[in-house]
N, C-alpha and C. Protein backbone atom coordinates (compact mmCIF):
# COMPACT_ATOMS: atom_id res chain seq x y z
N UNK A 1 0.83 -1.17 0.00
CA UNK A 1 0.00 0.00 0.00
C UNK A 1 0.88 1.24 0.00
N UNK A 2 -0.06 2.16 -0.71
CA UNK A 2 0.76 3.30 -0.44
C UNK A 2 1.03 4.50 0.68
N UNK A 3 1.96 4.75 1.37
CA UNK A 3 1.91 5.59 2.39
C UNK A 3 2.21 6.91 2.12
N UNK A 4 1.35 8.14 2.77
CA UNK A 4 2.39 9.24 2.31
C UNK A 4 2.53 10.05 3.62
N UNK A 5 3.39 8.73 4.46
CA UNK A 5 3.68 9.70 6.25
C UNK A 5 4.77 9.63 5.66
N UNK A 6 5.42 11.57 5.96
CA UNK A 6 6.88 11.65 5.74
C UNK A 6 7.38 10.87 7.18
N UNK A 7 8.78 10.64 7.55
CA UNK A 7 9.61 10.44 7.89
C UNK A 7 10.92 11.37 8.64
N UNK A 8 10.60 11.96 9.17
CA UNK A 8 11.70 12.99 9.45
C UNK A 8 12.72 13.06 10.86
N UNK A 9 13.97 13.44 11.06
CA UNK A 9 14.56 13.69 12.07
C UNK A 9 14.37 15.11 12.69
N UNK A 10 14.02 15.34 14.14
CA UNK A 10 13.83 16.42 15.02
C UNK A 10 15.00 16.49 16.06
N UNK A 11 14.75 18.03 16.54
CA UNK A 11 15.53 18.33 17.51
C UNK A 11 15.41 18.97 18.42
N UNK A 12 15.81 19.13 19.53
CA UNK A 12 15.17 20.78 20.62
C UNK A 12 16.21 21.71 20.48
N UNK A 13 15.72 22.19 19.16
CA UNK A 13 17.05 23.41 19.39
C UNK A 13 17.24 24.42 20.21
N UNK A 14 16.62 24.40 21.24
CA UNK A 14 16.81 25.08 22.75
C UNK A 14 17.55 24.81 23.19
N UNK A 15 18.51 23.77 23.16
CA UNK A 15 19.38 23.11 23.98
C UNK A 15 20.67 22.83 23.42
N UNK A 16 21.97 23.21 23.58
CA UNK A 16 22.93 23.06 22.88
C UNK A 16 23.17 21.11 22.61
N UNK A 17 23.80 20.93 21.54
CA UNK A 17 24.44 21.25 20.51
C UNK A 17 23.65 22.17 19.70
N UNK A 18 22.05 21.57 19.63
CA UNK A 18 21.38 22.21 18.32
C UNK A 18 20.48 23.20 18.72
N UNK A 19 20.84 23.89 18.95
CA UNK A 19 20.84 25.21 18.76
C UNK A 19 21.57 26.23 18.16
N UNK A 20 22.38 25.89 17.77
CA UNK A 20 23.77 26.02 16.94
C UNK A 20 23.02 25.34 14.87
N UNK A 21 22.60 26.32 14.55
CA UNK A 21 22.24 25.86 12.95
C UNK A 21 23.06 25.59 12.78
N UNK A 22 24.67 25.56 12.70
CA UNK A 22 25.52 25.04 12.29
C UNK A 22 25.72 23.79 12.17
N UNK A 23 25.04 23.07 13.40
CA UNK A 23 25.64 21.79 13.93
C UNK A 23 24.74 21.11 13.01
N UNK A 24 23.17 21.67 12.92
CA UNK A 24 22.03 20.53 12.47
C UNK A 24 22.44 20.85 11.07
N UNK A 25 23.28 21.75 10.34
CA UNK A 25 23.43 21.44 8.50
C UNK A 25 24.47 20.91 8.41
N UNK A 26 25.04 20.28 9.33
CA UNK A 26 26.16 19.57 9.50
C UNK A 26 25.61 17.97 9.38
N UNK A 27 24.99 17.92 10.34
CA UNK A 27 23.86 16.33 10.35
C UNK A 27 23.09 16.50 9.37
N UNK A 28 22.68 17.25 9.04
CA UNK A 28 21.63 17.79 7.32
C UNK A 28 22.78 16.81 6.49
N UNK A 29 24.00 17.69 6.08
CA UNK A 29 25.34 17.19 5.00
C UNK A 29 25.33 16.06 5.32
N UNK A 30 25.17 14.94 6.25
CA UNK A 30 25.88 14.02 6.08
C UNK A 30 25.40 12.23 6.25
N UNK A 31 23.71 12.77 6.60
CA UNK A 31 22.72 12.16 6.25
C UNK A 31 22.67 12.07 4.56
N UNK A 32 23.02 10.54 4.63
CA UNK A 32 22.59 9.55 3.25
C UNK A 32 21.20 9.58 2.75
N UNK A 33 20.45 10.55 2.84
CA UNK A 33 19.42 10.09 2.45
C UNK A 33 18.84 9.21 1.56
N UNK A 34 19.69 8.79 0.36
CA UNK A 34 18.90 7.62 -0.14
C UNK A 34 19.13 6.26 0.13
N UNK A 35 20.55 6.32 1.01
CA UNK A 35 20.76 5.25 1.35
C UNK A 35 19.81 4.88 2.76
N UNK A 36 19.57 5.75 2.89
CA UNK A 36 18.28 5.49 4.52
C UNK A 36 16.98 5.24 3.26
N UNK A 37 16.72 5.55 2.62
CA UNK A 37 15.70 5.89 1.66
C UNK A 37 15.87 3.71 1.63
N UNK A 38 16.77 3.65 0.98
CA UNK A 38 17.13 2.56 -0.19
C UNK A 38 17.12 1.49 1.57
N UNK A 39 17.93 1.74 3.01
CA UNK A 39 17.47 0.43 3.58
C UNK A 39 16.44 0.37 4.89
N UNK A 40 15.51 1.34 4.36
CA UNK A 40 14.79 1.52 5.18
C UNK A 40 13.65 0.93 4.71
N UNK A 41 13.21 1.32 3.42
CA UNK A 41 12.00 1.26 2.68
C UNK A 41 12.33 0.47 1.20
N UNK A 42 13.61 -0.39 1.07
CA UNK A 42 13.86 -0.70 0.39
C UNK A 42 13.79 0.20 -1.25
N UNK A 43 14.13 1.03 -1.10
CA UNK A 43 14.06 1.74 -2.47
C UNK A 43 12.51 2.22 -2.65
N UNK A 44 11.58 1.96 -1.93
CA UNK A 44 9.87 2.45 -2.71
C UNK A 44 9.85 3.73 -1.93
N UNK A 45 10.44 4.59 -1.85
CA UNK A 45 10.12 6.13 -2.05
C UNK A 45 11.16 6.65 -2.12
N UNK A 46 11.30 8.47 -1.96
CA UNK A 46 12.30 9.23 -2.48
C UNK A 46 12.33 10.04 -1.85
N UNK A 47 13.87 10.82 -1.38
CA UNK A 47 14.27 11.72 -0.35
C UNK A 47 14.03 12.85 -0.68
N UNK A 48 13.82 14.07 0.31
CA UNK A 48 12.93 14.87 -0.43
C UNK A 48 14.06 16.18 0.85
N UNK A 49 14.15 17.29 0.53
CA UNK A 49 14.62 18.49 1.35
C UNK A 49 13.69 18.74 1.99
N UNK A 50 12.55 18.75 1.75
CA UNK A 50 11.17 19.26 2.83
C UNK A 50 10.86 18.24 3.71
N UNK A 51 10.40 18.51 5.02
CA UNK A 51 9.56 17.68 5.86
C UNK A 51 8.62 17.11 5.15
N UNK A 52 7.62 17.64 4.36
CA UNK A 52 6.38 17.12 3.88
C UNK A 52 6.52 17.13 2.03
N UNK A 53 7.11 16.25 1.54
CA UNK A 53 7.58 16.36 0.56
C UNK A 53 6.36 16.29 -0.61
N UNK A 54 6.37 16.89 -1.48
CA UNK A 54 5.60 17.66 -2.41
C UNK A 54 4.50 18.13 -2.11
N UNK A 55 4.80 19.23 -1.02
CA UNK A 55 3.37 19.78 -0.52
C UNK A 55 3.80 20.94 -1.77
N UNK A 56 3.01 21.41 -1.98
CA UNK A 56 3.12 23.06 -3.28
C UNK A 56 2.87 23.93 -1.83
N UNK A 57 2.42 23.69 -0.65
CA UNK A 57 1.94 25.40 0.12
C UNK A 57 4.20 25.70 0.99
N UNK A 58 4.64 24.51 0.62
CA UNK A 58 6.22 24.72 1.10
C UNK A 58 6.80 25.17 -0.16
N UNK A 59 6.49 25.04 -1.18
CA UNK A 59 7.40 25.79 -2.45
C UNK A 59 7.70 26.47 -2.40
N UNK A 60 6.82 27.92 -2.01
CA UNK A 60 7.89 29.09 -1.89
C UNK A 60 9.07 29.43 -0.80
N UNK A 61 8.83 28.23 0.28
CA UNK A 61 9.67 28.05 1.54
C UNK A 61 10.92 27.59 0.41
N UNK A 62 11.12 26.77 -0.04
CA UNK A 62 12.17 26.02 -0.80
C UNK A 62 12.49 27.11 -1.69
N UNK A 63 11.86 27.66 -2.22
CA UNK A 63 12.55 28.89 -3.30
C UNK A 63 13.44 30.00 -2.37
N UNK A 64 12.84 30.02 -1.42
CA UNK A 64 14.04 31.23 -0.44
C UNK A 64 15.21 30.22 0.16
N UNK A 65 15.03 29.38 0.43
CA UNK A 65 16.26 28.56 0.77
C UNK A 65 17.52 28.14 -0.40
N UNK A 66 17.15 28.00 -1.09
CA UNK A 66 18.40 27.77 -2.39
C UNK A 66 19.48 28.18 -2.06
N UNK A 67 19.58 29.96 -1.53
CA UNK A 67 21.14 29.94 -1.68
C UNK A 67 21.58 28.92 -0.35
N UNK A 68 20.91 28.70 0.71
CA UNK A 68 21.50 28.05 1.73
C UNK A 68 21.35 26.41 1.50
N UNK A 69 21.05 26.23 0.40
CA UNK A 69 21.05 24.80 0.00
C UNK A 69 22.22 24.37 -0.66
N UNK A 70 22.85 25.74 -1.73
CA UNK A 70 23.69 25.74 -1.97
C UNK A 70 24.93 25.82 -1.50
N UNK A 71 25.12 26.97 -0.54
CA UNK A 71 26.08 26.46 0.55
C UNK A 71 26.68 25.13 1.57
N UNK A 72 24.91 25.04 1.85
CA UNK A 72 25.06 23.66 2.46
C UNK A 72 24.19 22.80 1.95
N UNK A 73 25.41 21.92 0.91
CA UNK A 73 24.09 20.96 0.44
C UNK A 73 23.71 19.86 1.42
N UNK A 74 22.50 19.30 1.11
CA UNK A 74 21.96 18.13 2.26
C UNK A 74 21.87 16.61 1.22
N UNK A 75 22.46 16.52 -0.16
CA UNK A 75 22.49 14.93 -0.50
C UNK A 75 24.00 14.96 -0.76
């Protein structure tokens, strides 16, 4: 069947380490996502930059992020 519950990692960024954006685009960079993708779910879905992946009401969220995607990429 098909599911469409994203999957995501959280944090309390109140609380050091992460509170520090630095630290969580650090764990962003270096998360495999398709390899969590590929042995988690065996390959039947696809890693996505958004929490809720192909919502259209986050698109314009993702259009202001680019340059910081670019800096720090996350695949």
């Amino acid at each position: 069947y098909i599911c469409h519950w994203a999957v995501n990692l959280g944090f309390n960024i109140q609380e050091p380490p992460f509170d520090n954006p630095d630290i969580r685009w650090a764990i962003s960079y270096a998360l495999d996502r398709d390899l969590i993708v590929e042995a988690g779910w065996e390959g039947a879905s696809t890693a996505s930059e958004l929490f809720l992946p192909h919502f259209p009401g986050l698109s314009p969220f993702l259009d202001n992020i680019q340059d910081l995607l670019a800096e720090y990429p996350t695949t």
